[in-house]
Protein backbone atom coordinates (compact mmCIF):
# COMPACT_ATOMS: atom_id res chain seq x y z
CA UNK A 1 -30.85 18.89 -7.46
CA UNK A 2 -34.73 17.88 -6.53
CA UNK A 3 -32.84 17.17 -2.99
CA UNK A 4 -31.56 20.00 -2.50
CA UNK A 5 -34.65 22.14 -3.61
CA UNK A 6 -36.48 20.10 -1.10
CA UNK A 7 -34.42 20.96 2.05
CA UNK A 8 -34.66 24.67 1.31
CA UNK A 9 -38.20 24.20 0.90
CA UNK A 10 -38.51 22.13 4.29
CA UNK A 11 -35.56 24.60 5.80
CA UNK A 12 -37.73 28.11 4.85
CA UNK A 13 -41.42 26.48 5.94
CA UNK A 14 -39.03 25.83 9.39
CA UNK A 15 -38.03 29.82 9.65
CA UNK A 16 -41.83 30.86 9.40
CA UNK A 17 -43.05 28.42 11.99
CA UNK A 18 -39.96 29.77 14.06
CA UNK A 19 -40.84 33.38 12.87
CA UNK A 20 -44.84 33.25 14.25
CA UNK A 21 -43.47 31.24 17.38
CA UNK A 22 -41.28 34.12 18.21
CA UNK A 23 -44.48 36.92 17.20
CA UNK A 24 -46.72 35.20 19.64
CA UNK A 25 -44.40 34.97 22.64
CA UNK A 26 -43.66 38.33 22.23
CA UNK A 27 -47.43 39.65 21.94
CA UNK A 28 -48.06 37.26 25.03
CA UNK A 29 -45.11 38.81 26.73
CA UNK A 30 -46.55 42.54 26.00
CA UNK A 31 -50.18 41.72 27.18
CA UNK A 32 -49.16 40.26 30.84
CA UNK A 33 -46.67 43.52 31.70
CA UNK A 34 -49.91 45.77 29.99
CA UNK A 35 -52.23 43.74 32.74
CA UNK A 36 -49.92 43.44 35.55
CA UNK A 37 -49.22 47.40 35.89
CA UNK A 38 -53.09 47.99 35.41
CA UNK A 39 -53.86 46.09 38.36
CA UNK A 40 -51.08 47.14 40.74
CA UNK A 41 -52.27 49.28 43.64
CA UNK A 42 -49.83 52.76 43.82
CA UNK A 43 -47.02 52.21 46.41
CA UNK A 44 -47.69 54.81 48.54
CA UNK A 45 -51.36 54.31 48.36
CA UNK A 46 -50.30 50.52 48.96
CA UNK A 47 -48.08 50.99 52.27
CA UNK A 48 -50.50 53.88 53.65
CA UNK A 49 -52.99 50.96 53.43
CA UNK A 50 -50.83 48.04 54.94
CA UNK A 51 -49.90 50.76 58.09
CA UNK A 52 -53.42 51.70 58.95
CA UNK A 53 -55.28 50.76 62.17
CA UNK A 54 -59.17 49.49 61.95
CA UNK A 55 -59.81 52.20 64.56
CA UNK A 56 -57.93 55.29 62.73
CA UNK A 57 -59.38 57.58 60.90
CA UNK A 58 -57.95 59.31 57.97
CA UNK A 59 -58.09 62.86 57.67
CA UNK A 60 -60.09 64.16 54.79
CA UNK A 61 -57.59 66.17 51.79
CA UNK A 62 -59.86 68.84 49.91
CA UNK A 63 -58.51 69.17 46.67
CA UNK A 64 -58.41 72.94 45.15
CA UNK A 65 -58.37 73.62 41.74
CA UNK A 66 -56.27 76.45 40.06
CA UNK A 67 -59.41 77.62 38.89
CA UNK A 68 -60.63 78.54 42.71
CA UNK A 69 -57.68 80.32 43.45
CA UNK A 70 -59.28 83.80 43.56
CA UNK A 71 -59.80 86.04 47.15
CA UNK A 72 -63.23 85.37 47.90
CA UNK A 73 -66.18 87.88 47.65
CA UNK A 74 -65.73 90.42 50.04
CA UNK A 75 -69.79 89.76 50.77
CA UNK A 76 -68.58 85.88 51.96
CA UNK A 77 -65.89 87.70 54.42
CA UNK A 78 -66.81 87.57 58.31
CA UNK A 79 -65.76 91.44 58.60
CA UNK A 80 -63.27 92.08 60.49
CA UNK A 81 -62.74 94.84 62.84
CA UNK A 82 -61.97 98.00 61.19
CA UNK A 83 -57.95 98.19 62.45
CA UNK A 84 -57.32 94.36 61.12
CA UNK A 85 -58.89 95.31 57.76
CA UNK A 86 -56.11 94.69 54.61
CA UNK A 87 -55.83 95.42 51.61
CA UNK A 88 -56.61 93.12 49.07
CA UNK A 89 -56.39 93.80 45.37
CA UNK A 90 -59.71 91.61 44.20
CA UNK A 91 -57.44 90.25 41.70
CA UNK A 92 -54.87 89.02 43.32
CA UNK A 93 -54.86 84.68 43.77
CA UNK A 94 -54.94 83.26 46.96
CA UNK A 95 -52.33 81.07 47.52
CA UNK A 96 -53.09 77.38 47.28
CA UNK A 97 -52.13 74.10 49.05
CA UNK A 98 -48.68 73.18 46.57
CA UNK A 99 -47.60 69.35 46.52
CA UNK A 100 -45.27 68.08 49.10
CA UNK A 101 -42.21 69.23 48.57
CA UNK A 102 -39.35 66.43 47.47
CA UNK A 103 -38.20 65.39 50.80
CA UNK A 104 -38.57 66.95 54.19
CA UNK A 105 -35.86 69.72 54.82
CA UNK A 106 -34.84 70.84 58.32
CA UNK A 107 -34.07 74.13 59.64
CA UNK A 108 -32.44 77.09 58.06
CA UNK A 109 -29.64 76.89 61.08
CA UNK A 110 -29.84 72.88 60.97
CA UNK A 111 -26.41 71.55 59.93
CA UNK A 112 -25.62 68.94 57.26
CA UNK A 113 -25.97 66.27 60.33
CA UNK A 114 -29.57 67.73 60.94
CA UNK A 115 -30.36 66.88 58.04
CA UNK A 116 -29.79 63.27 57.89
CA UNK A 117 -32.03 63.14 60.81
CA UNK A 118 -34.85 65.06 58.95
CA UNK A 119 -34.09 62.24 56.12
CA UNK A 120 -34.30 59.68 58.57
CA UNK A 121 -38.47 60.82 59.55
CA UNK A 122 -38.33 61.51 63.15
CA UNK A 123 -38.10 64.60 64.60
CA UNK A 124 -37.37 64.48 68.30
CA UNK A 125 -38.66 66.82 71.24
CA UNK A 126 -35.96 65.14 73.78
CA UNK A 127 -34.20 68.69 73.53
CA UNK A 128 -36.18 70.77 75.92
CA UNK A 129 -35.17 72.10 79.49
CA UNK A 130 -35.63 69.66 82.55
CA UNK A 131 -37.44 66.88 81.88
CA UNK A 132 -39.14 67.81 85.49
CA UNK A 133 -40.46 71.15 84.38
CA UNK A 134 -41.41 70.48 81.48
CA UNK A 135 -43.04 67.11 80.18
CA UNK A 136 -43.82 63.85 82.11
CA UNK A 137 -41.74 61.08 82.52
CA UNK A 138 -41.29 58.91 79.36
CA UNK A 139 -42.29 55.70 81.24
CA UNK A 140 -43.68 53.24 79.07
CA UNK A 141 -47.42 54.19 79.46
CA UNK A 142 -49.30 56.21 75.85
CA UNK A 143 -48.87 60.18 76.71
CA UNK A 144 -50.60 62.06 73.47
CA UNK A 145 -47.78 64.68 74.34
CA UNK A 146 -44.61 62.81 73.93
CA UNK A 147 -43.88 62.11 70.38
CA UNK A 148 -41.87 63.51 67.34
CA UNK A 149 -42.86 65.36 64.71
CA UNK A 150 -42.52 62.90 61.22
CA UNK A 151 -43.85 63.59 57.43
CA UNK A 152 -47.27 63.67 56.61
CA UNK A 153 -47.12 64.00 52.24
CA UNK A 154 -50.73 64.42 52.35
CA UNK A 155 -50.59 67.73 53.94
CA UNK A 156 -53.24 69.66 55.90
CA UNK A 157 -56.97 68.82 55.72
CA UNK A 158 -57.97 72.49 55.01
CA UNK A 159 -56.46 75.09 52.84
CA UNK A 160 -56.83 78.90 53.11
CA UNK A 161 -59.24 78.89 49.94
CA UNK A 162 -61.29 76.02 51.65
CA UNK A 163 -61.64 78.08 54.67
CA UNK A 164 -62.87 81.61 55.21
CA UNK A 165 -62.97 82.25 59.16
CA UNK A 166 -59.52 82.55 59.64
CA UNK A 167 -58.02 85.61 60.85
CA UNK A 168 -55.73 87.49 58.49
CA UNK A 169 -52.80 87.00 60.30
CA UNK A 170 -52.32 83.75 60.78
CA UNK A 171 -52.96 83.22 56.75
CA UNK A 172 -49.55 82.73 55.84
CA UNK A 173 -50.14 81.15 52.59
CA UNK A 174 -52.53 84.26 51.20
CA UNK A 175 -50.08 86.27 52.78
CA UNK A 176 -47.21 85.33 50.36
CA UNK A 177 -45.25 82.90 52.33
CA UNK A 178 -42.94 81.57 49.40
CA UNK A 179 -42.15 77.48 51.38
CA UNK A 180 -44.43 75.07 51.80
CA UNK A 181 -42.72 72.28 53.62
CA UNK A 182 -44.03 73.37 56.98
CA UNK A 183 -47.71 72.05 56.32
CA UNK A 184 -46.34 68.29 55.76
CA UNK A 185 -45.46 67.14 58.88
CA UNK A 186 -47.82 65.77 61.63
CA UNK A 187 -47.22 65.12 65.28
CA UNK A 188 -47.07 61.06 66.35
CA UNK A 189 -46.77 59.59 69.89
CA UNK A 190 -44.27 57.70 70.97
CA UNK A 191 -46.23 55.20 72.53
CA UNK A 192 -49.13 54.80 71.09
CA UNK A 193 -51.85 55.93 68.20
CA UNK A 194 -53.22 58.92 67.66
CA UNK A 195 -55.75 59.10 65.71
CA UNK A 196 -56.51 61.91 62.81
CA UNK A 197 -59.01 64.24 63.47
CA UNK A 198 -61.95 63.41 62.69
CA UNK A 199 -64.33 66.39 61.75
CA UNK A 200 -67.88 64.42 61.04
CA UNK A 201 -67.37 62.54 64.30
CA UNK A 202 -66.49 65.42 66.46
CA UNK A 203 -69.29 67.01 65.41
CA UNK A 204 -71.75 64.12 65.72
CA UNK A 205 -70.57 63.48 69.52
CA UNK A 206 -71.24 67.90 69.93
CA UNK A 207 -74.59 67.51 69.17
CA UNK A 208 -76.61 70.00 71.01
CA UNK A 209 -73.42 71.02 72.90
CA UNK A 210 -71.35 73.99 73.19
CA UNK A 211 -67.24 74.91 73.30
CA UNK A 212 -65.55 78.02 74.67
CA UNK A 213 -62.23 78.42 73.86
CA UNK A 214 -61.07 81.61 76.73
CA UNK A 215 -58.04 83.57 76.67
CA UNK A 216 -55.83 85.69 74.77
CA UNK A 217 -55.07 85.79 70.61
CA UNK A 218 -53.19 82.06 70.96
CA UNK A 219 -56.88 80.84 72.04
CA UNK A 220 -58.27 83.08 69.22
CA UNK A 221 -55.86 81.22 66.57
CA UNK A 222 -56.83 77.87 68.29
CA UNK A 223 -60.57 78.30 67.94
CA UNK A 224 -59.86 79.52 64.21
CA UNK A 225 -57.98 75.96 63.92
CA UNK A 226 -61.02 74.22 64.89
CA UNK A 227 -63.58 75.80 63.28
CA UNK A 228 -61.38 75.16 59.73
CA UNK A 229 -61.23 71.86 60.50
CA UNK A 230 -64.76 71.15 61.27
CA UNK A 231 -65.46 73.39 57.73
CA UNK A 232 -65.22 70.37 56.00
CA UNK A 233 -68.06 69.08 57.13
CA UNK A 234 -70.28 72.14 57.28
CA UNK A 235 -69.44 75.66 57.63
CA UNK A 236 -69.97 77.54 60.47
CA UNK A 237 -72.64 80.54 61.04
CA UNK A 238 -70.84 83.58 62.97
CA UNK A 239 -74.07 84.41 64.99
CA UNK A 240 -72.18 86.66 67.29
CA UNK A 241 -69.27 89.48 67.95
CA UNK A 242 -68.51 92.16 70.42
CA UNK A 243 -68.25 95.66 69.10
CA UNK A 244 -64.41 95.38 68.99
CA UNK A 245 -64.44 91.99 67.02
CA UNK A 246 -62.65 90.25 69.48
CA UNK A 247 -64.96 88.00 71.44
CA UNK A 248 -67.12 85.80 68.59
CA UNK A 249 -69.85 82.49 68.57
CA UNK A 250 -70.11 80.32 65.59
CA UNK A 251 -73.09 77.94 65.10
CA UNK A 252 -72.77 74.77 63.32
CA UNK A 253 -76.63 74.16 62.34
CA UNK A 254 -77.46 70.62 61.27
CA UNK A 255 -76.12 69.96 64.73
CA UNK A 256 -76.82 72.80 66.79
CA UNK A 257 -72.90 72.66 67.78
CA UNK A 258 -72.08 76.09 69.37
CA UNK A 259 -68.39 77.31 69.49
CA UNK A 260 -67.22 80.74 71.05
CA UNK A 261 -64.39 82.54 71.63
CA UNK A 262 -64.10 84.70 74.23
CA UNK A 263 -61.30 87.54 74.78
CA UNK A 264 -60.10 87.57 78.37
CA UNK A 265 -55.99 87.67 77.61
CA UNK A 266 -55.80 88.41 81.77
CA UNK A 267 -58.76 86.37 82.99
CA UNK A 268 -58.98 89.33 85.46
CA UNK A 269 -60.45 92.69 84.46
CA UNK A 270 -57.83 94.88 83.15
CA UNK A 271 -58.30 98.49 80.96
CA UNK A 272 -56.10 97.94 77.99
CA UNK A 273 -54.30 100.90 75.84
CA UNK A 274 -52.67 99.53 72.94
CA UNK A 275 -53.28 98.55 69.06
CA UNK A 276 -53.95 95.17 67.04
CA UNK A 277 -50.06 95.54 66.43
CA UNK A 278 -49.22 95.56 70.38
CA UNK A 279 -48.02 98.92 70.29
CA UNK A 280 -49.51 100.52 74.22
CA UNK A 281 -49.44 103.64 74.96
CA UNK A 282 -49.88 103.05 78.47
CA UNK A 283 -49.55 100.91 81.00
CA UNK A 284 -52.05 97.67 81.77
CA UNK A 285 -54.37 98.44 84.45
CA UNK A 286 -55.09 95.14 86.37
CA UNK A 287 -57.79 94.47 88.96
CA UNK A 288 -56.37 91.34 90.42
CA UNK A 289 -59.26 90.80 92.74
CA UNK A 290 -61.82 91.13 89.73
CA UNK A 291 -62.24 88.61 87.39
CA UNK A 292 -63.28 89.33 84.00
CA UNK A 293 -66.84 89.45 83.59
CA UNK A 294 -67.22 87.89 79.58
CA UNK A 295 -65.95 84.66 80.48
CA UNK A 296 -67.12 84.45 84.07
CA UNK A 297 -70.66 84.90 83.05
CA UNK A 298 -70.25 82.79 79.86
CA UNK A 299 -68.35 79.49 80.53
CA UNK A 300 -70.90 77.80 82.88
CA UNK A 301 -73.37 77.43 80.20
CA UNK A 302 -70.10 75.28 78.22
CA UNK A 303 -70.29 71.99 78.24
CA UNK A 304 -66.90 72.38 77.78
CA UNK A 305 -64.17 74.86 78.68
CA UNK A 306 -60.53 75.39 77.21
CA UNK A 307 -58.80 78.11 79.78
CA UNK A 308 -55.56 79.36 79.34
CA UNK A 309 -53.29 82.59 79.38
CA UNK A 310 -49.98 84.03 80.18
CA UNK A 311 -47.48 85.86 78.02
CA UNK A 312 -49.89 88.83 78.40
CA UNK A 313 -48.55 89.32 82.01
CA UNK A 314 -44.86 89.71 80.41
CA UNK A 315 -46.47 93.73 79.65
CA UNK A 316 -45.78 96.94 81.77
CA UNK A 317 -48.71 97.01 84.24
CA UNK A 318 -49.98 98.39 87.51
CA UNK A 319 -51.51 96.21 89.86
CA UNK A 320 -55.02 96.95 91.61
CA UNK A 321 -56.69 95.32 94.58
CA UNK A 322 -59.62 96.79 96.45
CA UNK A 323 -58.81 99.83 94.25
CA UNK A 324 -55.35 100.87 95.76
CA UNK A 325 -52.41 100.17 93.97
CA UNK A 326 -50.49 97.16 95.08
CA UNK A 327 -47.90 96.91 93.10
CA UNK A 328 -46.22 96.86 89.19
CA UNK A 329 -44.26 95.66 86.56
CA UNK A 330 -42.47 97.69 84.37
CA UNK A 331 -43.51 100.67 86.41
CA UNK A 332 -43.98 104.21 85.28
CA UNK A 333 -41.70 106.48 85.80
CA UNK A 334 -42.06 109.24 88.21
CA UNK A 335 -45.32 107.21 90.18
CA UNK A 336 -43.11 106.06 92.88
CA UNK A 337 -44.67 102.61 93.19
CA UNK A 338 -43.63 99.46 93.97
CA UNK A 339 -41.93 96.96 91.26
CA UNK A 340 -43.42 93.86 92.12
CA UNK A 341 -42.86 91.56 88.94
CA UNK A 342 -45.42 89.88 86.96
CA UNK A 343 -44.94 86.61 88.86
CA UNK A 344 -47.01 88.49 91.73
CA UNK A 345 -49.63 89.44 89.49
CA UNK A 346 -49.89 85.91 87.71
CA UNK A 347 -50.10 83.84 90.66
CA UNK A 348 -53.05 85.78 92.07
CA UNK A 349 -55.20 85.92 88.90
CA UNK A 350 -54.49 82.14 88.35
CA UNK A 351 -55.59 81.28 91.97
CA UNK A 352 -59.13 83.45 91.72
CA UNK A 353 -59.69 81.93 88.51
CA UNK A 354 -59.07 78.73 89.33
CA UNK A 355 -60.85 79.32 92.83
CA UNK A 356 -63.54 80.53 91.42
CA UNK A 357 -64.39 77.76 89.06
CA UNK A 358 -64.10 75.51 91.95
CA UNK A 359 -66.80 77.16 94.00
CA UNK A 360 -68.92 76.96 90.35
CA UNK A 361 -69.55 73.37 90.52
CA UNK A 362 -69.85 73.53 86.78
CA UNK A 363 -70.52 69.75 85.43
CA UNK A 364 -68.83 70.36 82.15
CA UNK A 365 -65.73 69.42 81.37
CA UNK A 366 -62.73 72.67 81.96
CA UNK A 367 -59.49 72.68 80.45
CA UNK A 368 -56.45 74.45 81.54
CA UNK A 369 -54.09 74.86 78.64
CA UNK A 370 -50.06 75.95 79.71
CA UNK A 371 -49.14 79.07 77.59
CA UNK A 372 -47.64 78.19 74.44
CA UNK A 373 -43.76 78.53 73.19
CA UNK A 374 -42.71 81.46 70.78
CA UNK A 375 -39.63 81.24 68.83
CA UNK A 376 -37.93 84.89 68.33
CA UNK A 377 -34.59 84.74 67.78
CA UNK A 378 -32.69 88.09 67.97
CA UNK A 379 -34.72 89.70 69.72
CA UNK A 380 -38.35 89.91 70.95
CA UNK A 381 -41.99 91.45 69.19
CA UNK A 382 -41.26 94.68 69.73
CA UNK A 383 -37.54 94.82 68.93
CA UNK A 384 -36.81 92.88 65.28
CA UNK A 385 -36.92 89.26 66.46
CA UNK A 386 -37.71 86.83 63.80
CA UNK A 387 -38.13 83.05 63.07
CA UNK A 388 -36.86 82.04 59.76
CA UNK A 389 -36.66 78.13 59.85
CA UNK A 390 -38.68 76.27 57.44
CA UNK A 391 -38.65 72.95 58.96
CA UNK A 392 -39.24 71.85 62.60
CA UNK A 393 -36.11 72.02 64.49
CA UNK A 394 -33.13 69.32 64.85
CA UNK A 395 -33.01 67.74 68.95
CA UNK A 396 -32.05 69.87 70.97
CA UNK A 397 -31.67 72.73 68.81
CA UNK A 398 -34.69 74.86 70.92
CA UNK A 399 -34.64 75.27 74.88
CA UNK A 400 -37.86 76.72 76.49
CA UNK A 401 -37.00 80.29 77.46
CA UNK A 402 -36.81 81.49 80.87
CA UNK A 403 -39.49 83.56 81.21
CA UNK A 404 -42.06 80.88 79.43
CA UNK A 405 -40.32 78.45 82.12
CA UNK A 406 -41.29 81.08 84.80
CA UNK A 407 -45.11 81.31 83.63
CA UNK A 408 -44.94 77.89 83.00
CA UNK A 409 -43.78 76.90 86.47
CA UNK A 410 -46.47 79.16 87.89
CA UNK A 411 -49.29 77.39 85.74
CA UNK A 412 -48.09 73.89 86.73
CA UNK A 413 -47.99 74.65 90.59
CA UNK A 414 -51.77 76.86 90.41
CA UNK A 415 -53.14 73.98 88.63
CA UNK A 416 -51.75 71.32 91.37
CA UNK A 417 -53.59 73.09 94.26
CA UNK A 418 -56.53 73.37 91.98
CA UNK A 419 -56.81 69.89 90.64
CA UNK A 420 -56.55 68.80 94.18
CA UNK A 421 -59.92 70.40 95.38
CA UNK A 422 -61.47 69.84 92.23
CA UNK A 423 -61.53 65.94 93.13
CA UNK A 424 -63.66 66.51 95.96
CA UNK A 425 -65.98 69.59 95.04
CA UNK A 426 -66.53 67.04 92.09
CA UNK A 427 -65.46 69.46 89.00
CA UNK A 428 -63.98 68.04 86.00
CA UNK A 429 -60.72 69.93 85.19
CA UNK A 430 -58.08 68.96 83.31
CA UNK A 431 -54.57 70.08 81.78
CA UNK A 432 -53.45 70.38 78.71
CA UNK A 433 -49.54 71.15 78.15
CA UNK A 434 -48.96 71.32 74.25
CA UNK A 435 -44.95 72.90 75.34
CA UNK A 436 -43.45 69.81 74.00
CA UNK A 437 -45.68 69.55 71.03
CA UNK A 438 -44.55 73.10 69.48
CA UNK A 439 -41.24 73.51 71.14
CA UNK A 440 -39.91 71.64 68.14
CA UNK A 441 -42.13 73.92 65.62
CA UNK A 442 -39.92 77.41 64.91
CA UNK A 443 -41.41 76.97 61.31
CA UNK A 444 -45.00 77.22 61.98
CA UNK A 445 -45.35 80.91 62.92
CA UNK A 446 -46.26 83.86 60.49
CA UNK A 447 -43.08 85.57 60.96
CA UNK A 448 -42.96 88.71 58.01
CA UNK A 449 -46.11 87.12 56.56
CA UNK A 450 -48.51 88.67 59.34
CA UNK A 451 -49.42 90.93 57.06
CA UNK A 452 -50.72 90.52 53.27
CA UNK A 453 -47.85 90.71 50.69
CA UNK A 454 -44.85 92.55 53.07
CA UNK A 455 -42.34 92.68 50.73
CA UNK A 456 -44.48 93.81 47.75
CA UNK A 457 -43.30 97.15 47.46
CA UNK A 458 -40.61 97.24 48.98
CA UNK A 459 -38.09 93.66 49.12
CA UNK A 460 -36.10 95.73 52.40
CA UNK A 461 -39.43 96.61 54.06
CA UNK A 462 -38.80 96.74 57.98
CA UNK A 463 -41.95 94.62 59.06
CA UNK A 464 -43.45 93.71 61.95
CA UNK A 465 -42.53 89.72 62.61
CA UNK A 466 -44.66 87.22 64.42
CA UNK A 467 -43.30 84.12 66.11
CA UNK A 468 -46.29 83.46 68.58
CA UNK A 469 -49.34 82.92 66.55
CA UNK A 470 -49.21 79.90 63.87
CA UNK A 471 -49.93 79.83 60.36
CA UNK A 472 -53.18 78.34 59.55
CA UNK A 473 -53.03 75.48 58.70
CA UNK A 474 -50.18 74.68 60.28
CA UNK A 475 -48.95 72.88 63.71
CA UNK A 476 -51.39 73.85 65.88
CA UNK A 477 -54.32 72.17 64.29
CA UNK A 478 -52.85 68.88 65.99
CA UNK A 479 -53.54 70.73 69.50
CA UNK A 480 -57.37 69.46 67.99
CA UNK A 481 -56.29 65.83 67.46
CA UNK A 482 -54.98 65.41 71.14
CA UNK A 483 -58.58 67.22 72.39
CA UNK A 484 -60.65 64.75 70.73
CA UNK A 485 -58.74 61.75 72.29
CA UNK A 486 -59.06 63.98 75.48
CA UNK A 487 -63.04 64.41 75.40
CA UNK A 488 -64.74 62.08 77.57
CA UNK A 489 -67.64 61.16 74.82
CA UNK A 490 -64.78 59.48 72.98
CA UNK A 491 -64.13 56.45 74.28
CA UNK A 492 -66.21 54.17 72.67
CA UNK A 493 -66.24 50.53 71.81
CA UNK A 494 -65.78 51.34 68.28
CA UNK A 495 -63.06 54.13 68.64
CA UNK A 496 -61.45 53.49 71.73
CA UNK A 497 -59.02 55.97 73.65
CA UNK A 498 -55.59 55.92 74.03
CA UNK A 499 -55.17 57.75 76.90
CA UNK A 500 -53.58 56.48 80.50
């Protein structure tokens, strides 16, 4: 009996040691997975890390707070021109920057095989009309315009509540847009780097300098771009506007940076009768052997120049030269005149302009930008056309239209004769061809959301769609990211370029 009481003792003492043993592994066990997941860098933050150059610089995200999502003072507003002014309600949220959405979707008319592409993060611009009209050869060497479009799930590095200068029109978001995947994709080369813009920088290598940005409303919505970009550094000062709102300077102070914009949609002089909704009631009168006097007086004091034009030329017109009539397009009825096409008219504004900057000897640097893509479908501006993708669109899916490959054919070959002289007369001008960049971009443009809340009222409201400008933010703020590789000042030892 003492035996036995002994080996239960002995046996019990055994299942306590066995019992604490146990306790403490587990405790230890608890403590290393409580340490490990402390330490452990995110994944995403992780592999953004791993993938990034020395020499690239991130963009800068501006966080907004539900609590910030109120229309600004009316007091903070640039005013607008009296026509442009909407209304709205002072109580009414502005719409802020949502989180990216789950995974990138492709366009409304992509099929089910689109969309494993879109899943697979590339989005081609290999569909677009002959490779010899439209985009150099693919040949090995960096070109800043040949890439793809691929996810960015940081999004834009402005919002419409971080920046007030842009025009109503292009704010899609404040406007009541209802998607969001649009804003998270970013354009990549196929051959090499490009570098994020990089506000502070750009600004810092502007010192003392000065930007004009020259054209029509697609240079307007480009010079908006900029300026919200460089607003998160420091905001700009408007410090002037013409009477009708549409020629304006900014000032960036701290480093006397000067930006303007400056409305010439012809380049020549031309007496225009219609409204901010493009409704004429007459035809365009063009002086085709008068150039337009607010950018011919203004861009030689730029250090640097971004020209461009073209769909403007698509309107009814009557052509002048040495005040006598030469010619039309679209001509009125009952004038008897002759109907000359706008190809006449856009080939001799393009050569004075371009002539004319060559007899300048202007030392800055000029840029000739191609007209830009739209994407109606179904018709045109005036006639119902609308763009309803919210993705950028599948290869192949988008051709360049024939009258932007007409304009565009027209730009290439006055820019060839040009660039030729400009090598000996010792001016610096360069183009810039973004057709490639936004063929692939149906998604970015306003289309119903030109206008505040269109479907408030009214969920069948006939409306007046836009699919030439671009939201804001939206595709065209990477027009900014090429331009800063572009810019001379740039390559540096620190941050060197990546252009051929």
């Amino acid at each position: 009996m003492k035996q036995f009481l002994k080996l239960w003792s002995l046996n019990k003492q055994n299942q306590w040691i066995l019992k604490f043993g146990i306790s403490v592994l587990v405790v230890g066990l608890a403590f290393h997975l409580l340490f490990n997941q402390s330490t452990r860098f995110d994944p995403e933050l992780e592999a953004a890390s791993s993938s990034s150059s020395s020499y690239i610089t991130a963009r800068t995200y501006l966080p907004v707070s539900p609590a910030s999502l109120v229309s600004p003072p009316p007091d903070l507003l640039v005013s607008p021109p009296p026509v442009e002014m909407l209304e709205t309600p002072s109580d009414v949220a502005v719409d802020y920057l949502p989180g990216p959405p789950p995974a990138p979707q492709p366009s409304s008319s992509s099929s089910a095989a689109a969309a494993a592409e879109v899943s697979n993060s590339t989005m081609s611009v290999d569909g677009r009309p002959d490779p010899d009209e439209n985009e150099a050869p693919d040949d090995g060497k960096c070109n800043l315009l040949v890439g793809d479009w691929v996810p960015e799930p940081s999004g834009p590095m402005y919002t419409n509540a971080t920046c007030r200068l842009m025009d109503g029109h292009q704010n899609c978001m404040k406007n009541g847009r209802p998607d969001s995947g649009y804003l998270y994709w970013k354009w990549k080369p196929r051959r090499c780097e490009l570098p994020a813009f990089d506000a502070q920088r750009f600004l810092e290598l502007m010192r003392n300098k000065s930007w004009g940005v020259i054209g029509d409303s697609i240079s307007r919505n480009h010079a908006e771009s900029l300026l919200c970009m460089l607003s998160t550094v420091e905001e700009a000062v408007e410090v002037y506007h013409d009477k009708e709102f549409r020629s304006k300077t900014w000032k960036f102070p701290t480093y006397n940076f000067t930006l303007a914009n400056i409305w010439a949609p012809f380049l020549v002089e031309a007496a225009i009768f219609e409204d901010y909704n493009g409704v004429s009631t007459k035809e365009v009168q063009l002086q085709l052997d008068k150039l337009d006097k607010s950018w011919v007086d203004a861009y030689p004091s730029f250090d640097y120049a971004i020209i461009s034009t073209g769909k403007w030329f698509l309107k009814a017109a009557v052509y002048h030269e040495n005040n006598t009539v030469v010619g039309c397009h679209f001509c009125p009825a009952g004038k008897n005149l002759t109907e000359t096409g706008f190809v006449f008219a856009y080939e001799k504004a393009l050569s004075f302009a371009m002539s004319t900057i060559l007899k300048s000897k202007h030392k800055g640097q000029i840029f000739f930008r191609t007209s830009t893509p739209d994407h109606f479908q179904e018709g045109e501006w005036h006639n119902g056309g609308t763009c309803q993708q919210t993705a950028p669109a599948k290869e192949g899916e988008f051709e360049l239209k024939e009258v932007n490959k007409i304009l565009r054919k027209v730009e290439l070959t006055e820019f060839e004769k040009a660039s030729a002289k400009a090598a000996e007369s010792g001016v610096n001008l360069k183009l810039v061809d973004f057709t490639n960049l936004l063929l692939t971009r149906p998604d970015g443009h306003p289309d119903a959301y030109r206008n505040f809340q269109p479907f408030a009222k009214d969920k069948n409201a006939t409306v007046q769609n836009d699919c030439l400008h671009w939201c804001l933010p939206g595709p065209i703020d990477y027009l900014n990211d090429v331009l800063m590789e572009m810019v001379p000042l740039q390559r540096s030892a620190d941050f060197p370029s990546h252009i051929n």
